[in-house]
N, C-alpha and C. Protein backbone atom coordinates (compact mmCIF):
# COMPACT_ATOMS: atom_id res chain seq x y z
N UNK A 1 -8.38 -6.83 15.94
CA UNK A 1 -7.71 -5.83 15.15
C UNK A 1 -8.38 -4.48 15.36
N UNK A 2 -7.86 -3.62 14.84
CA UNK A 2 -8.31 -2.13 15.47
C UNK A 2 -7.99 -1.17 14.02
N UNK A 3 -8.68 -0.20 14.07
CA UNK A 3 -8.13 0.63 12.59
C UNK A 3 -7.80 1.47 12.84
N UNK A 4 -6.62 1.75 11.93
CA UNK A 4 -5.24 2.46 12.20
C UNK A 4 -5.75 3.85 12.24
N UNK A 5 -6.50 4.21 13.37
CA UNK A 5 -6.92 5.74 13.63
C UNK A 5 -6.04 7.16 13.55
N UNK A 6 -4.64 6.21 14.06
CA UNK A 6 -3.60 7.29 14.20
C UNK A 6 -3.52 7.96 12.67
N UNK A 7 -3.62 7.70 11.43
CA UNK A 7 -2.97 7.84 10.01
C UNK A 7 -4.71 7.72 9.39
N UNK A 8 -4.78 9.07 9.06
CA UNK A 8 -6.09 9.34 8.45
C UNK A 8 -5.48 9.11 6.97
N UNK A 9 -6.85 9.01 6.08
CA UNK A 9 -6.46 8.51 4.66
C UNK A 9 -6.12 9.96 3.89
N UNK A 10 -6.32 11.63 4.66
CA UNK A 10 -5.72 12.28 4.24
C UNK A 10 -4.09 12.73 4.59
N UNK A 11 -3.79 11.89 5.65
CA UNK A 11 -2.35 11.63 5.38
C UNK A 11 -1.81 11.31 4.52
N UNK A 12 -2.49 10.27 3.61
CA UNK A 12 -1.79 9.36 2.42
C UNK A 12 -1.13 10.04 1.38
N UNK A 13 -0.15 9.88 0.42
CA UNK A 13 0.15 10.49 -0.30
C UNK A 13 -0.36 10.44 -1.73
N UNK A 14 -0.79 11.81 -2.26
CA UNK A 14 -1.44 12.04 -3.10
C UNK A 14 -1.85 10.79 -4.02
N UNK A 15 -0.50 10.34 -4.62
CA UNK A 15 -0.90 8.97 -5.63
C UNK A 15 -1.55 8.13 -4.60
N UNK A 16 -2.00 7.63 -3.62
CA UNK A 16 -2.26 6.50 -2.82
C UNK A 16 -3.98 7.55 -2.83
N UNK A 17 -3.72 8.51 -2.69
CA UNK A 17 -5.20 8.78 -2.29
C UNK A 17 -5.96 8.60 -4.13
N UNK A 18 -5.03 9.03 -5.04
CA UNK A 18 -5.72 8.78 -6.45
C UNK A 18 -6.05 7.61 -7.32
N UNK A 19 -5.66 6.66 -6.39
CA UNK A 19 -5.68 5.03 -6.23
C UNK A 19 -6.86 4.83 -5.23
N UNK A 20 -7.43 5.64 -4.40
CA UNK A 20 -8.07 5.17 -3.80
C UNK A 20 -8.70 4.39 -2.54
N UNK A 21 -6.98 4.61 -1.99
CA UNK A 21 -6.81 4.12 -0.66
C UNK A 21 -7.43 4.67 0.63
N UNK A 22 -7.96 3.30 1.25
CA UNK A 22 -8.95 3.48 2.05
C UNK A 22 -8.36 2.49 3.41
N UNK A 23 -8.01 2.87 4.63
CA UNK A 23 -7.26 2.45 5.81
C UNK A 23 -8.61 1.32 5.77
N UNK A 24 -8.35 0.11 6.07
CA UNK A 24 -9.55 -1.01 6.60
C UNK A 24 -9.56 -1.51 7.94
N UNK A 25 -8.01 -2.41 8.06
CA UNK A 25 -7.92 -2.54 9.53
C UNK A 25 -6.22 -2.56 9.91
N UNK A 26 -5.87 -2.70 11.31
CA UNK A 26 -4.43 -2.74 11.75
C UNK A 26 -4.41 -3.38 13.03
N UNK A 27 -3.55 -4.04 12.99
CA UNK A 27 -3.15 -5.04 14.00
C UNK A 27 -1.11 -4.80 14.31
N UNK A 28 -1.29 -3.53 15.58
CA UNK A 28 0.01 -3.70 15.67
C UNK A 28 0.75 -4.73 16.35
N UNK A 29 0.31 -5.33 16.86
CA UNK A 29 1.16 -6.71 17.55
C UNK A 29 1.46 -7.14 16.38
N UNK A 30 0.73 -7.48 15.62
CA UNK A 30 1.09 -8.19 13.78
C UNK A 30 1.93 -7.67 13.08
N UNK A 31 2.04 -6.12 12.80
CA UNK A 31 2.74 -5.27 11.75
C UNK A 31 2.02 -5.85 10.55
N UNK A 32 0.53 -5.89 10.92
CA UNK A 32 -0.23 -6.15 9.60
C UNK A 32 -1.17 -5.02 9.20
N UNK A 33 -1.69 -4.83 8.18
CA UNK A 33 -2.28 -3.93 7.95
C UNK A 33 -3.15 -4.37 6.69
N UNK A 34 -4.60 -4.02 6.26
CA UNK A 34 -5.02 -4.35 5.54
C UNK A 34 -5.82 -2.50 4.65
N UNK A 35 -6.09 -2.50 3.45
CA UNK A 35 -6.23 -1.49 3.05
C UNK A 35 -7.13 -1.79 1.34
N UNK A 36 -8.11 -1.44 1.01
CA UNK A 36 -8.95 -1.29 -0.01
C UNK A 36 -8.19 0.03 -0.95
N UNK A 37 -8.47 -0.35 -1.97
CA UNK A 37 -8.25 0.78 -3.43
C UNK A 37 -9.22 0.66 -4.14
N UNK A 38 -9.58 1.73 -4.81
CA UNK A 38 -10.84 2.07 -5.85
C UNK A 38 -10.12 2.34 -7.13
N UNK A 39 -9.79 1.62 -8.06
CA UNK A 39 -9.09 2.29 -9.45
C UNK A 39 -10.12 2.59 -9.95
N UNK A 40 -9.46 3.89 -10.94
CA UNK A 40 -10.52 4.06 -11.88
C UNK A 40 -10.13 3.53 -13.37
N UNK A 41 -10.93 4.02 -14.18
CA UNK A 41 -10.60 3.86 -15.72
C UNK A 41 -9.14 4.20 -16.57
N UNK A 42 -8.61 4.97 -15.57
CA UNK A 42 -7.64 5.58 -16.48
C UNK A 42 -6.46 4.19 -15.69
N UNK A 43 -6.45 3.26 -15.30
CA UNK A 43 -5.71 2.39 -14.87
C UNK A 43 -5.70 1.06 -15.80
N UNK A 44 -6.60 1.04 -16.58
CA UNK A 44 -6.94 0.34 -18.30
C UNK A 44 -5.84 -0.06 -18.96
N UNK A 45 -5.06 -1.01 -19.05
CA UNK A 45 -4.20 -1.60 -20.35
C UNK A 45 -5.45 -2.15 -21.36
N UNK A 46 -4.24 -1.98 -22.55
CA UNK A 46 -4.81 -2.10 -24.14
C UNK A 46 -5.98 -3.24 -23.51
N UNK A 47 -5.93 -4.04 -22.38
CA UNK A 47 -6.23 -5.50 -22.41
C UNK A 47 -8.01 -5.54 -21.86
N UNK A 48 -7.67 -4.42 -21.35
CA UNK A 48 -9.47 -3.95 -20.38
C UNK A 48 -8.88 -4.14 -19.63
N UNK A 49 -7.81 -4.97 -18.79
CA UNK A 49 -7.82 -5.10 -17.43
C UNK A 49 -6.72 -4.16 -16.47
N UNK A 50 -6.53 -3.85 -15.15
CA UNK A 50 -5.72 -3.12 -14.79
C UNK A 50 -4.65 -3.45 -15.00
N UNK A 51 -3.26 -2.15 -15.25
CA UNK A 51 -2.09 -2.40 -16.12
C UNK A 51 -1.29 -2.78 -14.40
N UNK A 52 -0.35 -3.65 -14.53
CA UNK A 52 0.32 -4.19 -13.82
C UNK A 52 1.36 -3.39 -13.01
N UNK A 53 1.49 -1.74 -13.45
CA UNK A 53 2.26 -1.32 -12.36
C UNK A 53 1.25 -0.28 -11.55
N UNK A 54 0.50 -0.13 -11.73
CA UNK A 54 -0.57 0.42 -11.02
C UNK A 54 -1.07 -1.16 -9.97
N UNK A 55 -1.20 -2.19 -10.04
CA UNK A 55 -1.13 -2.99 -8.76
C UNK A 55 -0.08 -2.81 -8.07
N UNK A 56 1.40 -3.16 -8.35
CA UNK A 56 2.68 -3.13 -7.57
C UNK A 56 2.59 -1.67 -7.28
N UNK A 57 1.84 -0.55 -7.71
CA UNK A 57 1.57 0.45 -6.62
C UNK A 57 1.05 1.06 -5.39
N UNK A 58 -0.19 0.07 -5.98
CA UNK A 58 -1.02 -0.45 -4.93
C UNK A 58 -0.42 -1.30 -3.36
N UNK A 59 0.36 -2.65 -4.08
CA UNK A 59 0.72 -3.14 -3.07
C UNK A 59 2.50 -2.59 -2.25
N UNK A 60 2.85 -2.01 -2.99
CA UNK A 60 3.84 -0.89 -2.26
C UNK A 60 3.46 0.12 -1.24
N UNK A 61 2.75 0.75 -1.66
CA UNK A 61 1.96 1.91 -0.65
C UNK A 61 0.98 1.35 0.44
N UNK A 62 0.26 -0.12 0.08
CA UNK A 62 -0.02 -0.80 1.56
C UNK A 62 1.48 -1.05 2.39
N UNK A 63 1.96 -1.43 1.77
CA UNK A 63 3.43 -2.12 2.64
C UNK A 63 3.95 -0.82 3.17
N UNK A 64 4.41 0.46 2.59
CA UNK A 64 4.75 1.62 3.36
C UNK A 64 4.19 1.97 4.31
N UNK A 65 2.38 2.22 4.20
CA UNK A 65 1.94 2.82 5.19
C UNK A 65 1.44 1.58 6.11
N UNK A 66 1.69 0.33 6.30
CA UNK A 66 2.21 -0.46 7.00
C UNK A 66 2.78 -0.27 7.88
N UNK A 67 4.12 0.15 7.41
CA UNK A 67 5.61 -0.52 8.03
C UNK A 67 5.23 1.24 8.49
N UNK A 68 5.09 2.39 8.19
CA UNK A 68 5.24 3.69 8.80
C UNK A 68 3.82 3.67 10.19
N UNK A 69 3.09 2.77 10.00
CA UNK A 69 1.91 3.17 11.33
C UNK A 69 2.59 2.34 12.81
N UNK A 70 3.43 0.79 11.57
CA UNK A 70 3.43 -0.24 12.07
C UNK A 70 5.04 0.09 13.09
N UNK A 71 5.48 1.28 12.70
CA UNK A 71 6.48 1.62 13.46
C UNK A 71 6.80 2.73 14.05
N UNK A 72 5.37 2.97 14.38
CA UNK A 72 4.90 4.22 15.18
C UNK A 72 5.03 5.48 14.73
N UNK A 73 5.09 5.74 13.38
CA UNK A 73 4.75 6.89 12.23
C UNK A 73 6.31 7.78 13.03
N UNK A 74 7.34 6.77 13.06
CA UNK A 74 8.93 7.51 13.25
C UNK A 74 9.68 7.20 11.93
N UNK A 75 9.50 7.03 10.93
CA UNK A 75 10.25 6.24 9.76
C UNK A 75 9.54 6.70 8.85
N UNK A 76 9.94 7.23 7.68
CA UNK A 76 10.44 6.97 6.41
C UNK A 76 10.82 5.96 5.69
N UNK A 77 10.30 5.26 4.57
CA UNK A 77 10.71 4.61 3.60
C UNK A 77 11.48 4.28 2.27
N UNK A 78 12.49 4.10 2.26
CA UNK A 78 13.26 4.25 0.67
C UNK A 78 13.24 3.01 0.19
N UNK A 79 12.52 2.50 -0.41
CA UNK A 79 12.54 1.30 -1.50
C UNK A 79 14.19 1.19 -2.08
N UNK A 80 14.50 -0.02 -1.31
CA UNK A 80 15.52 -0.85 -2.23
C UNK A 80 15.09 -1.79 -2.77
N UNK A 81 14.27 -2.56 -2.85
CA UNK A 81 13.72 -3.44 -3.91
C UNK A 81 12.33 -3.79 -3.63
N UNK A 82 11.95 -4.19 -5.20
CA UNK A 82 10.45 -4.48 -5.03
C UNK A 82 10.28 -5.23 -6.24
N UNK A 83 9.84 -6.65 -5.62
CA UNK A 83 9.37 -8.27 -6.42
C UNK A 83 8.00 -7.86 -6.64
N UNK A 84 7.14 -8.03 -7.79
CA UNK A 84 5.89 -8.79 -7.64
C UNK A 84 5.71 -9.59 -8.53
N UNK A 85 4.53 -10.41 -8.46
CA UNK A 85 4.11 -11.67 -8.97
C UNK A 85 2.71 -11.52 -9.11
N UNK A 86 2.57 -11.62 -10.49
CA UNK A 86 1.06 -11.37 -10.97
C UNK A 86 0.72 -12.79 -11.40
N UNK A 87 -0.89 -13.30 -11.02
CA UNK A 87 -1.02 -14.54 -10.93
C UNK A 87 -2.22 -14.81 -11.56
N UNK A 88 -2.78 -13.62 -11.61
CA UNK A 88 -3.86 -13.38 -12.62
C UNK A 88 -4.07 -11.50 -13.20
N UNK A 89 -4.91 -11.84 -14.34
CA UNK A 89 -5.79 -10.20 -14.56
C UNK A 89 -6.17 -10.13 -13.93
N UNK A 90 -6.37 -8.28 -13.39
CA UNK A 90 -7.45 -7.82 -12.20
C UNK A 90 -8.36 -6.42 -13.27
N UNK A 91 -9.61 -7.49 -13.33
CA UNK A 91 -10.65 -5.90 -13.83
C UNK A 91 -10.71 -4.58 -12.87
N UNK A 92 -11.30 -3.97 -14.03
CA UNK A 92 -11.37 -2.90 -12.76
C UNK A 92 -12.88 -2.84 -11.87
N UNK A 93 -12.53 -2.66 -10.76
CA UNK A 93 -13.15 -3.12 -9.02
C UNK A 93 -12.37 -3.14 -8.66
N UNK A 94 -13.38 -2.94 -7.28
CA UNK A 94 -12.60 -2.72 -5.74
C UNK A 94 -11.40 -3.69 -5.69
N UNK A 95 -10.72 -3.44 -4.87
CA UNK A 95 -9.23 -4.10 -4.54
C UNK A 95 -8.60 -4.38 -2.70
N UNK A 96 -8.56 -4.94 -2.72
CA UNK A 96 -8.38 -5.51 -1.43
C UNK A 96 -6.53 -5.68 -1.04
N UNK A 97 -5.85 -4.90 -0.67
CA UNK A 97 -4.15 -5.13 -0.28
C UNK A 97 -4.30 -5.95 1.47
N UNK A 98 -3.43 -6.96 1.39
CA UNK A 98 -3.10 -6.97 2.97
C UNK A 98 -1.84 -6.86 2.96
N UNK A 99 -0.70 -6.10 4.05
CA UNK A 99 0.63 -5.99 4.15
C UNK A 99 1.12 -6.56 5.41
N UNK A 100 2.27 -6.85 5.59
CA UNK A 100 2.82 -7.08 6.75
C UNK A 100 4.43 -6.94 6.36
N UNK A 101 4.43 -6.25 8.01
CA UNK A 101 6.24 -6.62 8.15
C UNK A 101 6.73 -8.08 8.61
N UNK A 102 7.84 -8.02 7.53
CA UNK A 102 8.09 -9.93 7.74
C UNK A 102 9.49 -9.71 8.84
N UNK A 103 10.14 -8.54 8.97
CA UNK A 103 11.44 -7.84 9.96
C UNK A 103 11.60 -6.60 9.64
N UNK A 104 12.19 -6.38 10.81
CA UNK A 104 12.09 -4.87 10.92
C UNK A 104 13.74 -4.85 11.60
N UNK A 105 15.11 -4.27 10.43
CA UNK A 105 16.25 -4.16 11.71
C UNK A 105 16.13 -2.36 12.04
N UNK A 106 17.57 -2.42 12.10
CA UNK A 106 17.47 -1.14 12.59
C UNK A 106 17.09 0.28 11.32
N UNK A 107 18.02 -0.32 10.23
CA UNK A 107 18.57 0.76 9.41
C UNK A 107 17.42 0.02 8.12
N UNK A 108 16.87 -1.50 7.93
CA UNK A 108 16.24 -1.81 6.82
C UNK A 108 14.81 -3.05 7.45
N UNK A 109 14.18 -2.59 6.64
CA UNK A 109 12.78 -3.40 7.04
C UNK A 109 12.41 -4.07 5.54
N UNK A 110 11.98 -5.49 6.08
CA UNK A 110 11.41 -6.08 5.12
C UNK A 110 9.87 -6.70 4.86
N UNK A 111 8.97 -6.31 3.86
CA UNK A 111 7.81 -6.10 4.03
C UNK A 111 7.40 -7.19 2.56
N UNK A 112 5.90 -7.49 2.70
CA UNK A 112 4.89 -8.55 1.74
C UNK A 112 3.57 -8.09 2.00
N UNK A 113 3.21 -8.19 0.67
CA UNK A 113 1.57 -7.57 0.58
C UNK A 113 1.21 -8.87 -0.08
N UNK A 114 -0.20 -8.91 -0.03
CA UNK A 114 -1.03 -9.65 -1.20
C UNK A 114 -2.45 -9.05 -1.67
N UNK A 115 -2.27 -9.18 -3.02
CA UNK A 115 -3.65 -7.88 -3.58
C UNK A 115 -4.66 -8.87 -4.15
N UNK A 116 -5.81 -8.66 -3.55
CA UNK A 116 -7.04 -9.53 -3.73
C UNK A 116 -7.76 -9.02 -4.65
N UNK A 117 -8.84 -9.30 -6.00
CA UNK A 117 -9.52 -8.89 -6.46
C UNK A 117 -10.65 -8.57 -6.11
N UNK A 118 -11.57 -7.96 -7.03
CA UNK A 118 -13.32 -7.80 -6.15
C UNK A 118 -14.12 -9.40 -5.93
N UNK A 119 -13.38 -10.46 -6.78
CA UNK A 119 -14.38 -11.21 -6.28
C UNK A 119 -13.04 -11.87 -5.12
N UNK A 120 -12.04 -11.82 -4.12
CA UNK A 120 -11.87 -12.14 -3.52
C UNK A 120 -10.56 -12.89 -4.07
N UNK A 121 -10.18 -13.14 -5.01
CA UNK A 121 -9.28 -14.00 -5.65
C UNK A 121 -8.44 -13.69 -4.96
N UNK A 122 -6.59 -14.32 -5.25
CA UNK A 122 -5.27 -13.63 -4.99
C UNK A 122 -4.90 -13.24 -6.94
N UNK A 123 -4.42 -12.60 -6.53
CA UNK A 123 -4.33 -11.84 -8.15
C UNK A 123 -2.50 -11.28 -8.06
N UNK A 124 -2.28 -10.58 -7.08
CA UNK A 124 -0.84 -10.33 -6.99
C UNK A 124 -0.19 -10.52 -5.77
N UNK A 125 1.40 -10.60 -5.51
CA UNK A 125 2.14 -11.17 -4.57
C UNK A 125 3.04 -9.78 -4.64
N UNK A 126 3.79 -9.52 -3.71
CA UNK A 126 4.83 -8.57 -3.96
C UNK A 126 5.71 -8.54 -2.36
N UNK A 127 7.10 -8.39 -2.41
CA UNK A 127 8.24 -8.45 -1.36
C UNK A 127 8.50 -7.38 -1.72
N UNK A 128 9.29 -6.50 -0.75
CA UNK A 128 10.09 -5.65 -0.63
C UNK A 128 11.19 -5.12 0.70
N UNK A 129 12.22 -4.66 0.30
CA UNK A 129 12.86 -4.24 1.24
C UNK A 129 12.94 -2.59 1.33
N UNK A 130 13.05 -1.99 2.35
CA UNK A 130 13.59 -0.38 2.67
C UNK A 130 14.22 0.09 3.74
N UNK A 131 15.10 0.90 3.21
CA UNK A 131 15.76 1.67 3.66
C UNK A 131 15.26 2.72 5.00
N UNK A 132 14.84 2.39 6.22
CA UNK A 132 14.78 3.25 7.19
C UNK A 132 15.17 4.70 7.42
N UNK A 133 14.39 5.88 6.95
CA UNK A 133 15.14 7.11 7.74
C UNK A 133 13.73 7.86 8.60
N UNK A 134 14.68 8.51 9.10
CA UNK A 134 13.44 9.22 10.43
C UNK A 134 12.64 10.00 9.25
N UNK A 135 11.46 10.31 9.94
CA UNK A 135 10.49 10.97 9.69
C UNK A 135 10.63 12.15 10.30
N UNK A 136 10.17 13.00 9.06
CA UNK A 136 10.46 14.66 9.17
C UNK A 136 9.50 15.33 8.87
N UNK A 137 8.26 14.57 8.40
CA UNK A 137 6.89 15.25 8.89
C UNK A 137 6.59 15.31 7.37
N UNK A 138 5.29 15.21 6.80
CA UNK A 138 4.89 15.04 5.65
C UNK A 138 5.53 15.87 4.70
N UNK A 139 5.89 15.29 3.47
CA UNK A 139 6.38 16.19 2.24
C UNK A 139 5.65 17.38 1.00
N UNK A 140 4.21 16.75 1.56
CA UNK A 140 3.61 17.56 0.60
C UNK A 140 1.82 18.08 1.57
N UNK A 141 1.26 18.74 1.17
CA UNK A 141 0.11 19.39 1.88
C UNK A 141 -0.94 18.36 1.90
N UNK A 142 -1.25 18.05 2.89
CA UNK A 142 -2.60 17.08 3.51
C UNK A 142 -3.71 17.32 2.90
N UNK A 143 -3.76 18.38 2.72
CA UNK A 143 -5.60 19.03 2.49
C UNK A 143 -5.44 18.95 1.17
N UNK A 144 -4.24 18.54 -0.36
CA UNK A 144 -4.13 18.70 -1.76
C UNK A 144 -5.12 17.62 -1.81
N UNK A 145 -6.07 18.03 -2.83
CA UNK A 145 -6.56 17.22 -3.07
C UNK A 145 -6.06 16.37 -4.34
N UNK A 146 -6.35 14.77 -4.57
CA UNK A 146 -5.94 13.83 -5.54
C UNK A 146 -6.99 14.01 -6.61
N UNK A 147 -6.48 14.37 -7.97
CA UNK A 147 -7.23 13.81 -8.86
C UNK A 147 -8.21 12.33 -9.20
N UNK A 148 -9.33 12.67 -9.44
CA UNK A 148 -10.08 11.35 -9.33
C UNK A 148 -10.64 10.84 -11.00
């Protein structure tokens, strides 16, 4: 595997960088991609543990910047649907996403993450499908920095 050099983590988009996303490794023969997050405190349900759409954010934005390295950073993503499956609480610590494309047609790609906890567990599952459009070059300024 090789790390996805092409797509620096200040490419990422702002929420992905305020989550904490950190490129780990990429395997394009695979259309896999693996990627670390750092939450912080403010990601806290009433419960102590991280609130459940801040993971399915997590594992969305691995699966995008996936499927966008994994298809040669020509595509755009529009979420038509998105499953997840929470299988346990995740405290807050490091976070571990792996993504892959499960198909890729022309006009829609279909993608699966799985989000690991700090001690290694599986903690969440998540599918999704999207909508393919070309890429027209980032939407917002590279150098903004993310609130931490």
């Amino acid at each position: 595997m090789t790390s996805p050099a092409a797509f620096s983590k200040d490419m990422a988009p702002p929420s992905a960088r305020w989550m904490g996303l950190v490129p780990v490794e990429h395997d394009s023969k695979k259309m896999y991609t693996k990627v670390s997050f750092a939450p912080n405190k403010d990601m806290i349900n009433f419960g102590g543990v991280i609130q459940g759409g801040f993971l399915t954010a997590m594992m969305d934005d691995a699966m995008g910047f996936n499927a966008f390295i994994s298809l040669g950073m020509k595509f755009s993503m529009a979420s038509i649907d998105l499953h997840t499956h929470f299988l346990k609480a995740v405290p807050l610590g490091p976070i571990i996403v792996e993504a892959w494309v499960t198909r890729a047609g022309k006009s829609v790609i279909f993608l699966e993450a799985k989000l690991y906890d700090e001690s290694g567990e599986l903690a969440a599952r998540a599918t999704s499908s999207s909508k393919l459009r070309a890429f027209n070059g980032l939407q917002f300024d590279p150098g903004e920095k993310a609130d931490a």
